[in-house]
Structure formats: structure tokens, C-alpha cells
C-alpha atoms as a PDB file:
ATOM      1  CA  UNK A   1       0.000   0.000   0.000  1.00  0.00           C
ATOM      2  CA  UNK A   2       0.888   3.021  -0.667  1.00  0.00           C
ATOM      3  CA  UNK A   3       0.719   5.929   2.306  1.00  0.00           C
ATOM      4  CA  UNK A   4       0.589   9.515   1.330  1.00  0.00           C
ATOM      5  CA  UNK A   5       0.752  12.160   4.307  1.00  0.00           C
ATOM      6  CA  UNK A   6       0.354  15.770   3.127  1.00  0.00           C
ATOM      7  CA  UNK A   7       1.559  18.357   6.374  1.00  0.00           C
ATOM      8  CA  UNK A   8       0.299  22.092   6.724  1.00  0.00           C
ATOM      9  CA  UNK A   9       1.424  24.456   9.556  1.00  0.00           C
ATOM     10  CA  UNK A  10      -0.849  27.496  10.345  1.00  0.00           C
ATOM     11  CA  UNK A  11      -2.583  26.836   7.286  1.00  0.00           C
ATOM     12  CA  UNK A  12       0.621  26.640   4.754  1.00  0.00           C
ATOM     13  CA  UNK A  13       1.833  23.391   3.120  1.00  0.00           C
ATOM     14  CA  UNK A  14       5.046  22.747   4.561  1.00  0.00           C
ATOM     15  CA  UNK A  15       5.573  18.812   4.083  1.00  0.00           C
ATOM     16  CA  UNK A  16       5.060  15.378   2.029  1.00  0.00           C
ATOM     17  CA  UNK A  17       5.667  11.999   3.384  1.00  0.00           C
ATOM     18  CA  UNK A  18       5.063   8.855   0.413  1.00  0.00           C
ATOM     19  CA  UNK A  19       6.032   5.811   1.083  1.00  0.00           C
ATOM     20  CA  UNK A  20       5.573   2.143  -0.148  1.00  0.00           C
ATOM     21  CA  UNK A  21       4.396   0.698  -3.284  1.00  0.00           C
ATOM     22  CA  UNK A  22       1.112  -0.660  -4.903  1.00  0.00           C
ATOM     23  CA  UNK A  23      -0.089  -4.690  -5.059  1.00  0.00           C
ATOM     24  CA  UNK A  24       1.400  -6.758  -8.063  1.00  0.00           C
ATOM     25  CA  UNK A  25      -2.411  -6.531  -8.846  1.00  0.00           C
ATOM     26  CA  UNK A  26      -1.975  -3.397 -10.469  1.00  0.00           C
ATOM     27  CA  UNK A  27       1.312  -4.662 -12.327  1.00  0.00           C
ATOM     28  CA  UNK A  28       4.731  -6.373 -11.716  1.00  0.00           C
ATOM     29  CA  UNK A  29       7.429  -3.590 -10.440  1.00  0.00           C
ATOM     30  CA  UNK A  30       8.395  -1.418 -13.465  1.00  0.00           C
ATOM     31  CA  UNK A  31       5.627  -1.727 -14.677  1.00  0.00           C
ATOM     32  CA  UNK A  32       3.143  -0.663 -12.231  1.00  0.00           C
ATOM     33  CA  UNK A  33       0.435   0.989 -13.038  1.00  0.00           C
ATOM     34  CA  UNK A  34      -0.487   2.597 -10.095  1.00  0.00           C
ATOM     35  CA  UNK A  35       3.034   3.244  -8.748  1.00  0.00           C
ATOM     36  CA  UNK A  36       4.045   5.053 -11.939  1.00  0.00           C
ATOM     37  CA  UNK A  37       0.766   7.508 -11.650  1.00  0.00           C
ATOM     38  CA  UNK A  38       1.669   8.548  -8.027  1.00  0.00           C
ATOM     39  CA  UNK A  39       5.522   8.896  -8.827  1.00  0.00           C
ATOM     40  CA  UNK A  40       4.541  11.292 -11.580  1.00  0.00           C
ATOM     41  CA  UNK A  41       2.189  13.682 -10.113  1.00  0.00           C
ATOM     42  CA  UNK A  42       4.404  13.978  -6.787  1.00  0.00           C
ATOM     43  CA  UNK A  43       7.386  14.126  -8.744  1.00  0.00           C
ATOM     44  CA  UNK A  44       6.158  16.678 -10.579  1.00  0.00           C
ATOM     45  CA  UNK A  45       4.776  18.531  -7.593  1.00  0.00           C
ATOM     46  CA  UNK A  46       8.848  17.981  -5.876  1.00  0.00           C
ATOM     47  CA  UNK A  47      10.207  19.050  -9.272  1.00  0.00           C
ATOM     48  CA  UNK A  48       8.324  22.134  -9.372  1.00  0.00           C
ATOM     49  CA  UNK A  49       8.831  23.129  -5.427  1.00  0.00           C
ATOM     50  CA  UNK A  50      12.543  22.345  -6.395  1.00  0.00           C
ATOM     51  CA  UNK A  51      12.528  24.606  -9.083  1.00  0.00           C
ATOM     52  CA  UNK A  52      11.095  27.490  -7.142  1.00  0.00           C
ATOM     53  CA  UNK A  53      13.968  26.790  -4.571  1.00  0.00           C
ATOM     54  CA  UNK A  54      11.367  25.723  -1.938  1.00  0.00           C
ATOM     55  CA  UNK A  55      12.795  22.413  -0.551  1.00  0.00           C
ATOM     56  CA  UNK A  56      14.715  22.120   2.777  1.00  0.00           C
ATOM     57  CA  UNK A  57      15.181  18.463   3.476  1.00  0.00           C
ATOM     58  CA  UNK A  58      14.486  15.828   0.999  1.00  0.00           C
ATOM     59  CA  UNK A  59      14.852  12.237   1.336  1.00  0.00           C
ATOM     60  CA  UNK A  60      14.196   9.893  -2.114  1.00  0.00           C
ATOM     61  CA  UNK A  61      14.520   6.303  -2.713  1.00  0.00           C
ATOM     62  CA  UNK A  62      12.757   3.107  -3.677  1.00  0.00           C
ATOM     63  CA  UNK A  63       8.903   3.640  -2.865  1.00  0.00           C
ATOM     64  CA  UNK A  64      10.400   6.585  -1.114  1.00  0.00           C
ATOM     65  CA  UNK A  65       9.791  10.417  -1.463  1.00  0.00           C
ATOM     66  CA  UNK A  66      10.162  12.698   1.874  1.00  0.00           C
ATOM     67  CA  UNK A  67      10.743  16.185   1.729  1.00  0.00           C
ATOM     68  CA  UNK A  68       9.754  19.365   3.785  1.00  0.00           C
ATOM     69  CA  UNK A  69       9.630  23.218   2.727  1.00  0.00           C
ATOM     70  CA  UNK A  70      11.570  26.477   3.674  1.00  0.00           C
ATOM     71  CA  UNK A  71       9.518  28.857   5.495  1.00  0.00           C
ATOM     72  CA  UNK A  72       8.015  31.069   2.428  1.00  0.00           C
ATOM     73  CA  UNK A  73       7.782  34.578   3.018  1.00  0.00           C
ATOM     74  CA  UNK A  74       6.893  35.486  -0.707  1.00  0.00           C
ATOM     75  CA  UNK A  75       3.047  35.952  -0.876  1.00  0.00           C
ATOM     76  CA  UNK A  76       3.030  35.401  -4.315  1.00  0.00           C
ATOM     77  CA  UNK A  77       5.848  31.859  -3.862  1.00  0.00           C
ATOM     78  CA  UNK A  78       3.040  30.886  -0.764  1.00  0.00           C
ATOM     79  CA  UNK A  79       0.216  31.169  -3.449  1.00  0.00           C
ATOM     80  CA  UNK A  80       2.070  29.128  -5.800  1.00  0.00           C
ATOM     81  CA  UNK A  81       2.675  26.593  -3.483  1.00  0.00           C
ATOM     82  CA  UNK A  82      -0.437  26.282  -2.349  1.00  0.00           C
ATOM     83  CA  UNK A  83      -2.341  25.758  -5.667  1.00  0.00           C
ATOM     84  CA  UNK A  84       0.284  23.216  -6.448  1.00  0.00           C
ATOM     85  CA  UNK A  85      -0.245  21.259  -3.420  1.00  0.00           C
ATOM     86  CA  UNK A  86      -3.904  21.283  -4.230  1.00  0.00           C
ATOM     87  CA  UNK A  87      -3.543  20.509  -7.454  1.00  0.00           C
ATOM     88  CA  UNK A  88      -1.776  17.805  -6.734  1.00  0.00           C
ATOM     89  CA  UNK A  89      -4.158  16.678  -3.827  1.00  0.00           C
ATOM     90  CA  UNK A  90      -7.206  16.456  -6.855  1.00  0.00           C
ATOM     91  CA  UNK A  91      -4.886  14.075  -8.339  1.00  0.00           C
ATOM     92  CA  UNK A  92      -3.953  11.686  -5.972  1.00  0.00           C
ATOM     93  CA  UNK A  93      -6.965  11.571  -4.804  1.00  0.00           C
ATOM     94  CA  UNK A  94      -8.339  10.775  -7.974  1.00  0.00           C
ATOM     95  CA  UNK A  95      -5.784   8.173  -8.277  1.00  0.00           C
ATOM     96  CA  UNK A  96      -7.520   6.784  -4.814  1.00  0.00           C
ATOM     97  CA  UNK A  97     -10.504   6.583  -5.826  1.00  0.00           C
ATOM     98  CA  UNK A  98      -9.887   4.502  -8.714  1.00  0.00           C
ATOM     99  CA  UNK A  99      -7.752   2.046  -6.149  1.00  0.00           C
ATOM    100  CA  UNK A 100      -9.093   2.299  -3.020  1.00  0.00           C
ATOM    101  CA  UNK A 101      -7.349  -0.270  -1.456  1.00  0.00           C
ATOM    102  CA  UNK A 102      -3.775   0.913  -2.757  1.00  0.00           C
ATOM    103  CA  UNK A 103      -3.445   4.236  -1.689  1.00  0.00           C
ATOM    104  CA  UNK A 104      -3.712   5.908   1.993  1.00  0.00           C
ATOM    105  CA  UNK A 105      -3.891   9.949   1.952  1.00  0.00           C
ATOM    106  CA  UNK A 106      -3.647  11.375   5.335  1.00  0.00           C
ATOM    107  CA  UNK A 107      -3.530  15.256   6.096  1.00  0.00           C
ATOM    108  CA  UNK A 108      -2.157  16.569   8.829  1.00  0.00           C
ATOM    109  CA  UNK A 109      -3.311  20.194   9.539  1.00  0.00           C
ATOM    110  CA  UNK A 110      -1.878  22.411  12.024  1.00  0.00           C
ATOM    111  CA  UNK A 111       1.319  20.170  12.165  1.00  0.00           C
ATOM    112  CA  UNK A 112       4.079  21.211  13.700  1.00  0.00           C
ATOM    113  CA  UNK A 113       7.419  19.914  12.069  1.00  0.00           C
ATOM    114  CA  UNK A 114       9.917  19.081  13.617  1.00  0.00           C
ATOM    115  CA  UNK A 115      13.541  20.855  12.284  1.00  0.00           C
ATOM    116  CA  UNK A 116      15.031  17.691  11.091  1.00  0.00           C
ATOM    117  CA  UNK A 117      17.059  16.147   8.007  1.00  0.00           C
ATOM    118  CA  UNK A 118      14.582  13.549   6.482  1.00  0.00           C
ATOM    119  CA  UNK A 119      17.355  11.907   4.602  1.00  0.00           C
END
């Protein structure tokens, strides 16, 4: 199963936890259907954060994408982030509904993070 935790602090994204992988029901490793839907839209949502210089800690591997924000100060950066977060929300969740029973999304509002290295 896969377990998707999205974090906000005070009302402001400032975290993503993903870890594990699909069944073998939705394809053999490589090949995985479900597993290579979820890598792409939170890959793209890392990419993007990345881009904008937003990541402080990231931690990547096999079935394995951690990473928490930088305080954003920016109002215009925060607005960004946010509509990408919930953009990518709409699509995991869409991804969840088609496979219930391979996907976990928890969200953890009012969060506080601890400062810590997630790799």
C-alpha cells in the first residue's frame, strides 16, 4: 500500500511523506500501473517546489519520497505553493478513488514539524 501524508502548519503546506508501493495486482514492479501515476504527479509537484527553490530536506529512494519546505515569506511563492499542493491533492486523490485499497492519503493540519534532516 501506498501511504501519502500531506503536512500544513498554520494553514501553509510545509511537508510530504510517500512511502511504499502498490499490489502486483496493479502490475509487476516497473511496470506498475499505479506506482508510476503517483511517482509522476508527486514528482512533478517535488520538481516544481525544487525549481522554485522551496525544498529544505528531501529524502528519495525506492517507494520513497520525503521532503519538507523552507519557510516562504513570498506571498506570491506561498500562493504558488499552495495551488500546487492542491492541485496535486485532486490528483492523488483521484488516483484513490480509482484504487481504493492501494493508496492511503492522510492530512495533517496544524502540524508542527519538527527541524530535522529527512534523509
Amino acid at each position: 500500500m501506498i501511504r501519502l501524508v500531506i503536512y500544513k502548519n498554520k494553514g501553509l503546506y510545509s511537508g510530504l511523506d510517500c512511502e511504499g508501493h502498490s499490489s502486483k495486482l496493479s502490475g509487476v514492479k516497473g511496470n506498475n500501473v499505479v506506482c508510476a501515476a503517483v511517482s509522476a504527479v508527486l514528482q512533478t509537484l517535488f520538481l516544481y517546489l525544487k525549481s522554485e527553490k522551496c525544498i529544505d530536506a528531501v529524502k528519495i529512494a525506492d517507494g520513497v519520497l520525503l521532503f519538507r519546505l523552507i519557510e516562504i515569506r513570498n506571498p506570491k511563492l506561498a500562493i504558488l505553493v499552495d495551488q500546487a499542493f492542491k492541485m496535486t491533492l485532486v490528483g492523488m486523490e483521484a488516483i484513490s478513488k480509482e484504487n481504493q485499497n492501494e493508496i492511503e492519503i492522510i492530512q495533517m493540519d496544524d502540524f508542527a514539524l519538527e527541524k530535522r534532516a529527512v534523509s
